[in-house]
Protein backbone atom coordinates (compact mmCIF):
# COMPACT_ATOMS: atom_id res chain seq x y z
CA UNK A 1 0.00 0.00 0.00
CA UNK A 2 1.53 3.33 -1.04
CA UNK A 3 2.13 5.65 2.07
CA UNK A 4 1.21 8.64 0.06
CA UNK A 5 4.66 10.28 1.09
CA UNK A 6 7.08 11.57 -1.75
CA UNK A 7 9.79 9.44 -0.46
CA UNK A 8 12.32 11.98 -2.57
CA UNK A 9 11.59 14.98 -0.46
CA UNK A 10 11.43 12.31 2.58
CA UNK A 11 14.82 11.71 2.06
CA UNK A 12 15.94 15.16 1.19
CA UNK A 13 14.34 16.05 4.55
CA UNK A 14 16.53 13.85 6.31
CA UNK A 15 19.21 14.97 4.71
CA UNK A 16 18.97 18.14 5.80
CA UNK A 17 18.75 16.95 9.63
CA UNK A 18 21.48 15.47 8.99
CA UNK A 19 23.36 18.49 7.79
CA UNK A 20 22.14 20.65 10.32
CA UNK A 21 23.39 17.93 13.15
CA UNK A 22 26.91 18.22 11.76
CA UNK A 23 26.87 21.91 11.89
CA UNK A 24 24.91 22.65 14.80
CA UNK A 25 27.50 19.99 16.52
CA UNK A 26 30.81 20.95 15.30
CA UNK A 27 30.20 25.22 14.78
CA UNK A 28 27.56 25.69 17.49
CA UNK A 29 23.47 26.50 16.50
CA UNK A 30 24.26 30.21 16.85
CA UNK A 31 27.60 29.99 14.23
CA UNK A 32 25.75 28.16 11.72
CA UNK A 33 24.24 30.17 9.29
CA UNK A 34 21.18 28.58 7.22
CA UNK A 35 22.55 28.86 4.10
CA UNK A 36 25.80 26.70 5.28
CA UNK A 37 23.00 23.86 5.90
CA UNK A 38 21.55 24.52 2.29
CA UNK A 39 25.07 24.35 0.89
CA UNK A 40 25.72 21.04 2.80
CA UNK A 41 23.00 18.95 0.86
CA UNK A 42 23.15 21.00 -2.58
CA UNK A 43 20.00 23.17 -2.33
CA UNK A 44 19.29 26.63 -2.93
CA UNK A 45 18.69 28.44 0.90
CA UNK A 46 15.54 28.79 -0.18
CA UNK A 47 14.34 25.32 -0.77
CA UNK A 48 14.93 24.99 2.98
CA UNK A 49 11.94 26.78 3.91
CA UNK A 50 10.01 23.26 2.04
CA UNK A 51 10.90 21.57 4.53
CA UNK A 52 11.27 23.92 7.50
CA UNK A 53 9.90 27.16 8.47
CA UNK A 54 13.26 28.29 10.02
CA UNK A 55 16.61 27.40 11.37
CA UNK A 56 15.35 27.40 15.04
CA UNK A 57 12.30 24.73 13.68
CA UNK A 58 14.95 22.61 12.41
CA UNK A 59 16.58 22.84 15.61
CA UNK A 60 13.60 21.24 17.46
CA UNK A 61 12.92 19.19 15.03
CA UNK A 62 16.72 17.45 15.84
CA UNK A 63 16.57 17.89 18.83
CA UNK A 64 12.72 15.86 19.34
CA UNK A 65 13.83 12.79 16.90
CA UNK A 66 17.20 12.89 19.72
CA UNK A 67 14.30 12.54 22.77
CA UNK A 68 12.12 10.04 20.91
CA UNK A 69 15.13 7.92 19.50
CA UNK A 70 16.24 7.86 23.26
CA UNK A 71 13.11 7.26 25.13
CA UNK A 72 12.79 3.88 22.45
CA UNK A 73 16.14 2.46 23.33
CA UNK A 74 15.48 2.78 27.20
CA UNK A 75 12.06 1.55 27.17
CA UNK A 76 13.43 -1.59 25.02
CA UNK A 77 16.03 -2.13 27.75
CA UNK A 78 13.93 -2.16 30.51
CA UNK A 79 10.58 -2.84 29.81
CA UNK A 80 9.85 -6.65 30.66
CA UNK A 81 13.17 -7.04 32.46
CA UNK A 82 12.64 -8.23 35.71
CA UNK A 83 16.44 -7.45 36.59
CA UNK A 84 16.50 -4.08 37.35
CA UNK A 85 20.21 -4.35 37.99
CA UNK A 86 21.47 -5.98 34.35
CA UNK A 87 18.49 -3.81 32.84
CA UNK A 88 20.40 -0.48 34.28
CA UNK A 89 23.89 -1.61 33.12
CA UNK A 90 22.51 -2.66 30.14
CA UNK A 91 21.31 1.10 30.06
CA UNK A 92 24.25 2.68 30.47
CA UNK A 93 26.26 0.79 28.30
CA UNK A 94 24.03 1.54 25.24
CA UNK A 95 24.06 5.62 26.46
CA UNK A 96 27.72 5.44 25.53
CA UNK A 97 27.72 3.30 22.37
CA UNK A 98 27.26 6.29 19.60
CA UNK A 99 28.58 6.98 16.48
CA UNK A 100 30.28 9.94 16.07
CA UNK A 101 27.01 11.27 14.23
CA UNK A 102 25.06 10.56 17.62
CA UNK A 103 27.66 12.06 19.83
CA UNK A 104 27.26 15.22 17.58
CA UNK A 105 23.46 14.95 18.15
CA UNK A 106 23.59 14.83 21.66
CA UNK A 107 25.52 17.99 22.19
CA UNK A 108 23.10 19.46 20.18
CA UNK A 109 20.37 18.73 22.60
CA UNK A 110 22.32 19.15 25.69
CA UNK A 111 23.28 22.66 24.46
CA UNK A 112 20.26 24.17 23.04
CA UNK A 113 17.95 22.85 26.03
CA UNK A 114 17.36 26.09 27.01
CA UNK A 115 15.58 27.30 23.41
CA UNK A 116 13.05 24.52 24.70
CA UNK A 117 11.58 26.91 27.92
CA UNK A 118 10.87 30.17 25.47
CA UNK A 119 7.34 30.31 23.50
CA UNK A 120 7.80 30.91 19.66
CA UNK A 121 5.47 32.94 17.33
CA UNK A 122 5.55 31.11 14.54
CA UNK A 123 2.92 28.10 14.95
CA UNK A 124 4.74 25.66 13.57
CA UNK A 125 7.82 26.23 15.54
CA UNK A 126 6.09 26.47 19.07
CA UNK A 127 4.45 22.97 18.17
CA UNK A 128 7.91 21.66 17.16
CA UNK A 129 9.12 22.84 20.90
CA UNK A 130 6.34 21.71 22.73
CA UNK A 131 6.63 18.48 21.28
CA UNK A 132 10.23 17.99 22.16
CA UNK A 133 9.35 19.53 25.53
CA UNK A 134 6.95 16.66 26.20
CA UNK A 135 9.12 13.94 24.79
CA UNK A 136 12.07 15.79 27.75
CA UNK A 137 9.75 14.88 30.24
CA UNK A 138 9.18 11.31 29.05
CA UNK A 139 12.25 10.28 29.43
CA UNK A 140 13.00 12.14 32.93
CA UNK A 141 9.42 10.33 34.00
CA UNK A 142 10.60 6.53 32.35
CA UNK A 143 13.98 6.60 34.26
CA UNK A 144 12.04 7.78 37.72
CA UNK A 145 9.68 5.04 37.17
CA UNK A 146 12.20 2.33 36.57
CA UNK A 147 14.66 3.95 39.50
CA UNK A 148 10.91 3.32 41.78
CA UNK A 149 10.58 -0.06 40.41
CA UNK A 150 13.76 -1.17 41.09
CA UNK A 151 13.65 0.64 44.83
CA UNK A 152 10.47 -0.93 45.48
CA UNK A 153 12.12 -4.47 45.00
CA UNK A 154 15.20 -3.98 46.73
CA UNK A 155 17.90 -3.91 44.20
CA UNK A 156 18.76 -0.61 44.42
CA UNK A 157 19.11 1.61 47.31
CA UNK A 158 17.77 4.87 46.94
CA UNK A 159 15.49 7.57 48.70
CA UNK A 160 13.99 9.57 46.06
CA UNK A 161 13.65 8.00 42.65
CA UNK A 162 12.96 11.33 40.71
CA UNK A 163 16.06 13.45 42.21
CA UNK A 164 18.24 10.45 41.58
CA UNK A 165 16.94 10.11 37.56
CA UNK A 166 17.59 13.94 37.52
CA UNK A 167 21.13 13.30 39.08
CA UNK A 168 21.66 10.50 36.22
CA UNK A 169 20.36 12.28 33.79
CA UNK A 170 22.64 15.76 34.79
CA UNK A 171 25.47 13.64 34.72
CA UNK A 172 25.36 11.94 31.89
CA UNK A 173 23.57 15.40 29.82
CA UNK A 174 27.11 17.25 31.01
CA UNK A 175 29.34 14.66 29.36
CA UNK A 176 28.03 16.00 26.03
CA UNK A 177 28.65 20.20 26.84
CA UNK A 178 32.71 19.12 26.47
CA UNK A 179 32.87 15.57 24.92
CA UNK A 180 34.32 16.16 21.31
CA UNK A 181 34.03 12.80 18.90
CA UNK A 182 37.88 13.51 17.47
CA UNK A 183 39.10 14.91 20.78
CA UNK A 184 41.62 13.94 23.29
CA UNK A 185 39.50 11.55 25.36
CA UNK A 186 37.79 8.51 24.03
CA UNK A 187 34.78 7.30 24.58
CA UNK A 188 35.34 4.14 25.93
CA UNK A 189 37.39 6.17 29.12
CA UNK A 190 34.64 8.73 29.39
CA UNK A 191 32.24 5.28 29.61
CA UNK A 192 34.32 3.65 31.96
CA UNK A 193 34.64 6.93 34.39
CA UNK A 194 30.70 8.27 34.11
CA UNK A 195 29.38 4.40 34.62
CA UNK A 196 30.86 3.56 37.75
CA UNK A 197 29.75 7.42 38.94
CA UNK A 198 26.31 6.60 38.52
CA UNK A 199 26.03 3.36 39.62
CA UNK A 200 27.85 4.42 43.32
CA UNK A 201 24.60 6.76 43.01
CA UNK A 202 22.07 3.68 43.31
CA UNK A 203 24.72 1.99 45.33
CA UNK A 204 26.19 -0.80 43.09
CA UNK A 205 29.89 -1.55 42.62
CA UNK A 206 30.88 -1.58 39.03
CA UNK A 207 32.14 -5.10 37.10
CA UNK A 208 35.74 -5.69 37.11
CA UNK A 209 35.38 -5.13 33.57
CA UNK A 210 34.55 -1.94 34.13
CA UNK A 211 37.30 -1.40 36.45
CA UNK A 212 39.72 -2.31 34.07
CA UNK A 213 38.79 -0.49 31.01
CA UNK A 214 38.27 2.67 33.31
CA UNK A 215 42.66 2.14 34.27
CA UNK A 216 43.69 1.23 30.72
């Protein structure tokens, strides 16, 4: 059954996203002007306004496919999962296994958060942000849940579930304001380090695994 979707301009679309993750990641969303975007995938500035009304609808537009692609992966890692423990490491693990594309991505949505807290005039734009508002509090709401969950059986140890899934999340969210995917540190330390932070929050040792890769 046809979806009735010009899968063309579908794909140009994505492009574009694309484009605008690079920039937004590597220059800053302020330094990147919309016509470096257009000249990225080939198009006239113009033709950007097809597909979005403006740079800052792009933005949200990034920045809500981030919050819904990351919302998915955590509710397939812990939904069903009984172990709250292996379900939590198996978390954290996938937080830190990004290409450099993603890693790009997330400091795109760890910088711009603020944009999300100021109304826009244009229609389309304020129902961009509110969306990716919503989908910010989804996640913050999944991880207190599961934190509760695994409280309420006894494999963690923790008082408040929704300060410690803000604590998480502010941890893990600042790795992303300095983390560069060419830079000094790799990932695989910056894993290492951040994991065994946040699992001392909920009270759990980290693997010997861990322990090693976090020395080499």
């Amino acid at each position: 059954m046809a979806s009735g979707r010009d899968p063309v301009a579908g794909g140009k679309r994505a492009a574009i996203l694309d484009a605008a993750i690079e920039r937004f990641g590597e220059d800053g969303y302020e330094h990147t002007k919309w016509a470096d975007v257009a000249a990225d995938v080939g198009v006239g500035p113009t033709a950007l306004y097809h597909y979005f009304e403006s740079k800052q609808h792009c933005l949200f537009v990034v920045m809500d496919q981030a919050l819904v692609e990351l919302d998915h992966r955590f509710q397939d890692l812990t939904q069903g999962n009984p172990d709250h423990v292996a379900a939590l490491r198996a978390v954290l693990a996938d937080c830190f296994d990004v290409s450099e594309h993603e890693a790009l991505r997330n400091r795109v949505l760890v910088a711009e958060q603020g944009l999300l807290a100021h109304p826009c005039g244009s229609p389309r734009e304020e129902e961009a942000r509110q969306t990716a508002r919503m989908h910010t509090r989804d996640i913050e709401r999944a991880w207190t849940l599961f934190l509760a969950a695994a409280a309420d059986s006894g494999t963690i140890a923790i008082a408040n579930p929704r300060l410690t899934a803000r604590a998480i999340l502010g941890i893990y969210n600042s790795i992303w304001l300095w983390f560069r995917p060419r830079g000094r540190i790799e990932l695989d330390r910056v894993a290492g380090f951040f994991t065994d932070r946040i699992l001392a929050i909920v009270g759990l040792e980290p693997e010997p695994s861990d322990r090693l890769q976090e020395a080499a």
